[in-house]
Protein backbone atom coordinates (compact mmCIF):
# COMPACT_ATOMS: atom_id res chain seq x y z
CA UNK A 1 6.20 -22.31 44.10
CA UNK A 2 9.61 -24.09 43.04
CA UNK A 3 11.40 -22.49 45.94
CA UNK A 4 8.31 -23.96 48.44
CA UNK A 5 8.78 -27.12 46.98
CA UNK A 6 12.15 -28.08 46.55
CA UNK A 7 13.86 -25.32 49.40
CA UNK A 8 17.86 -25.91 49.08
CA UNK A 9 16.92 -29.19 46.89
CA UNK A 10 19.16 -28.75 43.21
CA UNK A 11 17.09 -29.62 40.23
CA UNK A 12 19.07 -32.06 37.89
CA UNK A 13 18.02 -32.49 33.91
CA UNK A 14 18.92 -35.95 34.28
CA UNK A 15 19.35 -39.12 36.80
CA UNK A 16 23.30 -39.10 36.70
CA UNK A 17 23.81 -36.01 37.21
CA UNK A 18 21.49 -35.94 40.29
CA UNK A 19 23.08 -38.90 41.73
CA UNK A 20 26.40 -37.53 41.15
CA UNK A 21 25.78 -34.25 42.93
CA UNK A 22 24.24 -35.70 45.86
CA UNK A 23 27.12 -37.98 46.58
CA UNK A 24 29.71 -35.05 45.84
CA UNK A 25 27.84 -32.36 48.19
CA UNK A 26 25.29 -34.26 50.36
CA UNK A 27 22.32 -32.08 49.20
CA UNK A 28 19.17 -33.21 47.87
CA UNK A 29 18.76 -34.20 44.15
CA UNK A 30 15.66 -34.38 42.23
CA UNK A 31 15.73 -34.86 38.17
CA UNK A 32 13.10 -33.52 35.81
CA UNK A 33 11.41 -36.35 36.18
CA UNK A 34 10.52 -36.63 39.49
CA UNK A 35 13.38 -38.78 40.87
CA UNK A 36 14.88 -37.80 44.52
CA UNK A 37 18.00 -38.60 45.27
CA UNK A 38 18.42 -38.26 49.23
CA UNK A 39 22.32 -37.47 50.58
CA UNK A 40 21.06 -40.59 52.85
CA UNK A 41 21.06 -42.87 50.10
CA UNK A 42 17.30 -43.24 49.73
CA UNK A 43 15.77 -42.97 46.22
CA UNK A 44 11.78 -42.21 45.69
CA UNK A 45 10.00 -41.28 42.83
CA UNK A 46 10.80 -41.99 39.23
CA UNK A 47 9.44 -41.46 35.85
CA UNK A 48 6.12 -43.12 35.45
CA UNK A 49 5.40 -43.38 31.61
CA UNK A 50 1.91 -43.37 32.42
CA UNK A 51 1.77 -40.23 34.50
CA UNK A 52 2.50 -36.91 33.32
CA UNK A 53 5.45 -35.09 34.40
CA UNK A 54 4.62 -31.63 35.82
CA UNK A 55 8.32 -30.69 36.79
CA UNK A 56 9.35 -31.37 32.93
CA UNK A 57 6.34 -29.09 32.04
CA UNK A 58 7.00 -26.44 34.07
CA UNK A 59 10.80 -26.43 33.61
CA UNK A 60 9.77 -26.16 29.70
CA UNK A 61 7.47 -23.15 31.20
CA UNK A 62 9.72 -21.51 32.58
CA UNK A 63 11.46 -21.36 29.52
CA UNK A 64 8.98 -20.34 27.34
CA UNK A 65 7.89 -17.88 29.71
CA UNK A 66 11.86 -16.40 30.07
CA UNK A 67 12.00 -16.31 25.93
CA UNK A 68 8.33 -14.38 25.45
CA UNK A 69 10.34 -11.80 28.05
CA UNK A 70 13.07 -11.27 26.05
CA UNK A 71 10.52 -11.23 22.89
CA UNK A 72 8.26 -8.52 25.01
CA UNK A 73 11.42 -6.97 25.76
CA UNK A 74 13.01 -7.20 22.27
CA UNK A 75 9.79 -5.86 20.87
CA UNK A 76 9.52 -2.91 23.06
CA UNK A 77 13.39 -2.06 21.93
CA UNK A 78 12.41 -3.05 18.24
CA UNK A 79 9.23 -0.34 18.68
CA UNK A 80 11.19 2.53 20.30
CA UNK A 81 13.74 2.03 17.87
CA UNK A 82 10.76 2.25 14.88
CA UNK A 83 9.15 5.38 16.79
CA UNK A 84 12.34 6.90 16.64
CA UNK A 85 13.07 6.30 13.49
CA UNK A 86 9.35 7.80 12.42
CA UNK A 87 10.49 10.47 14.71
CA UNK A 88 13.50 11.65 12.56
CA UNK A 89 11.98 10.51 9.14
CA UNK A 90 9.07 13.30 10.01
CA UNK A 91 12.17 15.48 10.79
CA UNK A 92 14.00 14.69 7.77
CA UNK A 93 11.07 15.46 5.73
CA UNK A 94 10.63 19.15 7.53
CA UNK A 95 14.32 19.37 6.80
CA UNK A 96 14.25 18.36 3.12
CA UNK A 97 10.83 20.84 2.23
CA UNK A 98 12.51 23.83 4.20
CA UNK A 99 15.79 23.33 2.50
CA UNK A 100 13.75 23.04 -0.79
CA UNK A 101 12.11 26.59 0.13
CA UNK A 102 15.56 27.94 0.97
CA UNK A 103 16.90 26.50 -2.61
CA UNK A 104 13.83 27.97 -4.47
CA UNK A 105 14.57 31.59 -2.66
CA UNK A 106 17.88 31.48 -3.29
CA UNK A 107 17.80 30.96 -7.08
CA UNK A 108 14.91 33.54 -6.92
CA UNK A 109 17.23 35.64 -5.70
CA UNK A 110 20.15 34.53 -7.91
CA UNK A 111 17.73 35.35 -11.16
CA UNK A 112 16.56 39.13 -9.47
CA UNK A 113 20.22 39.71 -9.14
CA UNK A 114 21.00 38.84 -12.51
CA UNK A 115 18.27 41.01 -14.22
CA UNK A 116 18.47 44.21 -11.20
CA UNK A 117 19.09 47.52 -11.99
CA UNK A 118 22.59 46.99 -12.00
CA UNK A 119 22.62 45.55 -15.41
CA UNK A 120 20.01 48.50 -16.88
CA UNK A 121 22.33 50.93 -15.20
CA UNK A 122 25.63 49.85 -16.40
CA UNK A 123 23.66 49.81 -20.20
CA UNK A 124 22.48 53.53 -19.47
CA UNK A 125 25.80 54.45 -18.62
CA UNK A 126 27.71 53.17 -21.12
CA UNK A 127 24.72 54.86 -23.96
CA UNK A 128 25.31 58.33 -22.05
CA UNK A 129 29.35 58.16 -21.78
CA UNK A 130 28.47 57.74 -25.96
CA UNK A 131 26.84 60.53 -25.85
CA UNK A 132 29.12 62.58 -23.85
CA UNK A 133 31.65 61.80 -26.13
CA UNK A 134 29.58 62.99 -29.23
CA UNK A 135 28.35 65.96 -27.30
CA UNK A 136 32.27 67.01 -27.34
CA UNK A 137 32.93 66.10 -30.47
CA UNK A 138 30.14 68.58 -31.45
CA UNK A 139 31.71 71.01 -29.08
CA UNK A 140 35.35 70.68 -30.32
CA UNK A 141 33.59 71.24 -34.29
CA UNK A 142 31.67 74.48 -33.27
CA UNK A 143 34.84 75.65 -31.86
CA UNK A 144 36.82 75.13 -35.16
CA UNK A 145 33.71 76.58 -36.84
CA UNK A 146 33.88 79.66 -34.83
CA UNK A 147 37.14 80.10 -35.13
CA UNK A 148 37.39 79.78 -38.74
CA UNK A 149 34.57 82.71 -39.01
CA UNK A 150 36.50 85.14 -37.42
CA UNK A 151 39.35 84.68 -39.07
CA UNK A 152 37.38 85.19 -42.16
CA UNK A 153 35.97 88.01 -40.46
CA UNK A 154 39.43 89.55 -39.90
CA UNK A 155 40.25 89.19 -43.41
CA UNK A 156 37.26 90.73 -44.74
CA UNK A 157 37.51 93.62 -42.60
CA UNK A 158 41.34 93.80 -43.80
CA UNK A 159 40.07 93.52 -47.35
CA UNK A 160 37.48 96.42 -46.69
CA UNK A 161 40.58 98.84 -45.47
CA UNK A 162 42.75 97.55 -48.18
CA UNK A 163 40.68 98.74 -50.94
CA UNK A 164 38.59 101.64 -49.86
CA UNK A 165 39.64 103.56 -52.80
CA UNK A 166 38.00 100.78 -55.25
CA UNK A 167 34.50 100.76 -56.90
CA UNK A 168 31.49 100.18 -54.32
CA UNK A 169 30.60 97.21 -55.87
CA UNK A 170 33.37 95.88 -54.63
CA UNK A 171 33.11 97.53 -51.26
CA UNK A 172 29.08 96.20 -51.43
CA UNK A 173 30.22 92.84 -52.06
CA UNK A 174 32.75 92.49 -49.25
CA UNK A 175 30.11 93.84 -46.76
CA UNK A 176 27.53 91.43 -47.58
CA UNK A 177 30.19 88.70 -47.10
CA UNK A 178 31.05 90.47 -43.93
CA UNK A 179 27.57 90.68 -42.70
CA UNK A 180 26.87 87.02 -44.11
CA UNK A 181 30.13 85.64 -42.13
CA UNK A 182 29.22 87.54 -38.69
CA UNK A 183 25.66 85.95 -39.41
CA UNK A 184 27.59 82.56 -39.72
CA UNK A 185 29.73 83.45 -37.07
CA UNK A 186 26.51 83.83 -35.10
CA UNK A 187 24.99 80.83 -35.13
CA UNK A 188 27.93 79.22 -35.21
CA UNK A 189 28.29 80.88 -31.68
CA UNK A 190 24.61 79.53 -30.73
CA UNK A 191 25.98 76.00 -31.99
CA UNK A 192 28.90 76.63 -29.38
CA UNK A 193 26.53 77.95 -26.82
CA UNK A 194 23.84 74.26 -27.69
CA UNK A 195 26.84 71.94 -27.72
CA UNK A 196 28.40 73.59 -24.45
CA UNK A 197 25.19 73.25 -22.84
CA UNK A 198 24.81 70.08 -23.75
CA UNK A 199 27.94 68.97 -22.88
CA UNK A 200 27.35 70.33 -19.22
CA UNK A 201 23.72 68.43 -18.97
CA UNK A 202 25.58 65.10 -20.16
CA UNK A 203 28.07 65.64 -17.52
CA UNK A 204 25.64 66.01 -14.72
CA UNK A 205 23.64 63.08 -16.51
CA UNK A 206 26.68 61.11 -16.02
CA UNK A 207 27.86 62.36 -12.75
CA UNK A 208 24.55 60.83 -11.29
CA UNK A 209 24.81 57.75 -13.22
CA UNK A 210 28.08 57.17 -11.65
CA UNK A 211 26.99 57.69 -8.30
CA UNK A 212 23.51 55.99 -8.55
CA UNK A 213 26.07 53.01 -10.16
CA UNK A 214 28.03 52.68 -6.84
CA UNK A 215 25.05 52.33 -4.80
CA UNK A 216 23.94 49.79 -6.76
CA UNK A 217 27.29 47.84 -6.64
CA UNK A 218 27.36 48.56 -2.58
CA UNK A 219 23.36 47.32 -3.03
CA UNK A 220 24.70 44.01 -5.26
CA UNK A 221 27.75 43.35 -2.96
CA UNK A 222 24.67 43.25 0.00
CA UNK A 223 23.12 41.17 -2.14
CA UNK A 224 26.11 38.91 -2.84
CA UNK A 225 26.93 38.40 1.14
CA UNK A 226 23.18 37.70 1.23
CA UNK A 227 23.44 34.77 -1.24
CA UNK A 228 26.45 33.43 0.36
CA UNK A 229 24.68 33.33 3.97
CA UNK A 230 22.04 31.26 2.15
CA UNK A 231 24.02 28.81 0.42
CA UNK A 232 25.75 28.32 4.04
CA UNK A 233 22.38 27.60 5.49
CA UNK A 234 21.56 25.41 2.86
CA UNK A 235 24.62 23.75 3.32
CA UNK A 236 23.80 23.10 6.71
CA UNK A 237 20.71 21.69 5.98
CA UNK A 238 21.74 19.20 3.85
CA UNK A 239 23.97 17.95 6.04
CA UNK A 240 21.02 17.97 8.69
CA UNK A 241 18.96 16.36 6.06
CA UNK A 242 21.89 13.26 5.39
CA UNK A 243 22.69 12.83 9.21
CA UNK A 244 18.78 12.64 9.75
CA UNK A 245 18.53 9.97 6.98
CA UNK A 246 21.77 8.27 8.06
């Protein structure tokens, strides 16, 4: 409509400056007001105080009309902006409950670690290398025992040659201590024969102890590379988690 009405015409804010610009480039002039300045030197128009003026009005329009577009267009901008903000709140939320999950596990995991077999086994080893131990000691005291009966054995058979020719009391006597140290000899034998087998059950106890140990410290090294992977990921969430809140 301003284009139809005014063509090539230049629309001034003010009188001067319309008159001005006419005389400098010969174009048509009109003011805000409804003055026309003709390059011919013809004036029309001019504010009437009783009349309203329109091209004021619509000037102030146009205005109004070019701010509420960049309002509209501000507020469009100002609501993508909040939906993507909602956007990456919602994510930072998902972020922050699965990294709490992941946290939660990996203290669950930190606490079964702590109280796994390892610890029972290490506890179970060290009660049957105490044993072993004592099982030898026992051994190592038949041994002596056994020993020490046959040399008293040896004696009394010594003693029995050495005086044949006395009374048979005396010859009675040493063969009830013979027969009563080859009794002792005896079960100190079946002590020996206890203690070694003992010994050897310990030892097979143990042996499988051991081994069932380094499985469980190839099992708790898994488990240790486990925990570590999980911390990393929970590192990486939490950084996910502050560059979505940033």
């Amino acid at each position: 409509a301003m284009k139809h009405v005014f063509g090539t015409s230049f629309v001034c804010k003010d009188a001067t400056s319309a008159e001005k610009l006419c005389k400098q480039l010969k174009v048509r002039c009109v003011t805000v007001n409804g003055d026309d300045y003709n390059p011919a030197g013809t004036l029309t128009g001019g504010s009437n105080k009783g009349r309203p003026c329109y091209l004021s009005k619509l000037h102030v329009l146009a205005q109004e009309e070019a701010a509420l577009a960049d309002l509209e267009q501000r507020f469009a901008e100002i609501a993508g902006e909040l939906r993507d903000l909602q956007r990456a709140s919602a994510e930072g939320e998902a972020l922050q409950t699965e990294l709490e999950l992941k946290q939660k596990s990996l203290d669950m995991l930190k606490e079964r670690s702590a109280c796994s077999e390892a610890a029972q086994l290490a506890e179970a080893v060290h009660k049957c290398e105490a044993e072993l131990q004592g099982a030898r000691e026992a051994e190592e005291a038949a041994r002596q025992k056994a020993g020490e009966m046959a040399d008293l054995a040896k004696k009394l058979k010594q003693d029995i040659k050495t005086f044949a020719t006395q009374k048979d009391k005396l010859v009675k006597d040493a063969e009830k201590r013979l027969k009563a140290a080859e009794k002792a000899g005896k079960a100190a034998q079946a002590s020996l024969d206890e203690a070694t087998e003992a010994l050897q059950s310990m030892q097979a106890e143990y042996d499988a102890a051991d081994e069932q140990k380094l499985s469980l410290q190839e099992q708790l090294g898994a488990g240790k590379e486990a925990i570590a992977g999980m911390q990393e990921k929970a590192a990486i969430k939490e950084m996910e988690v502050a560059g979505a809140k940033g």
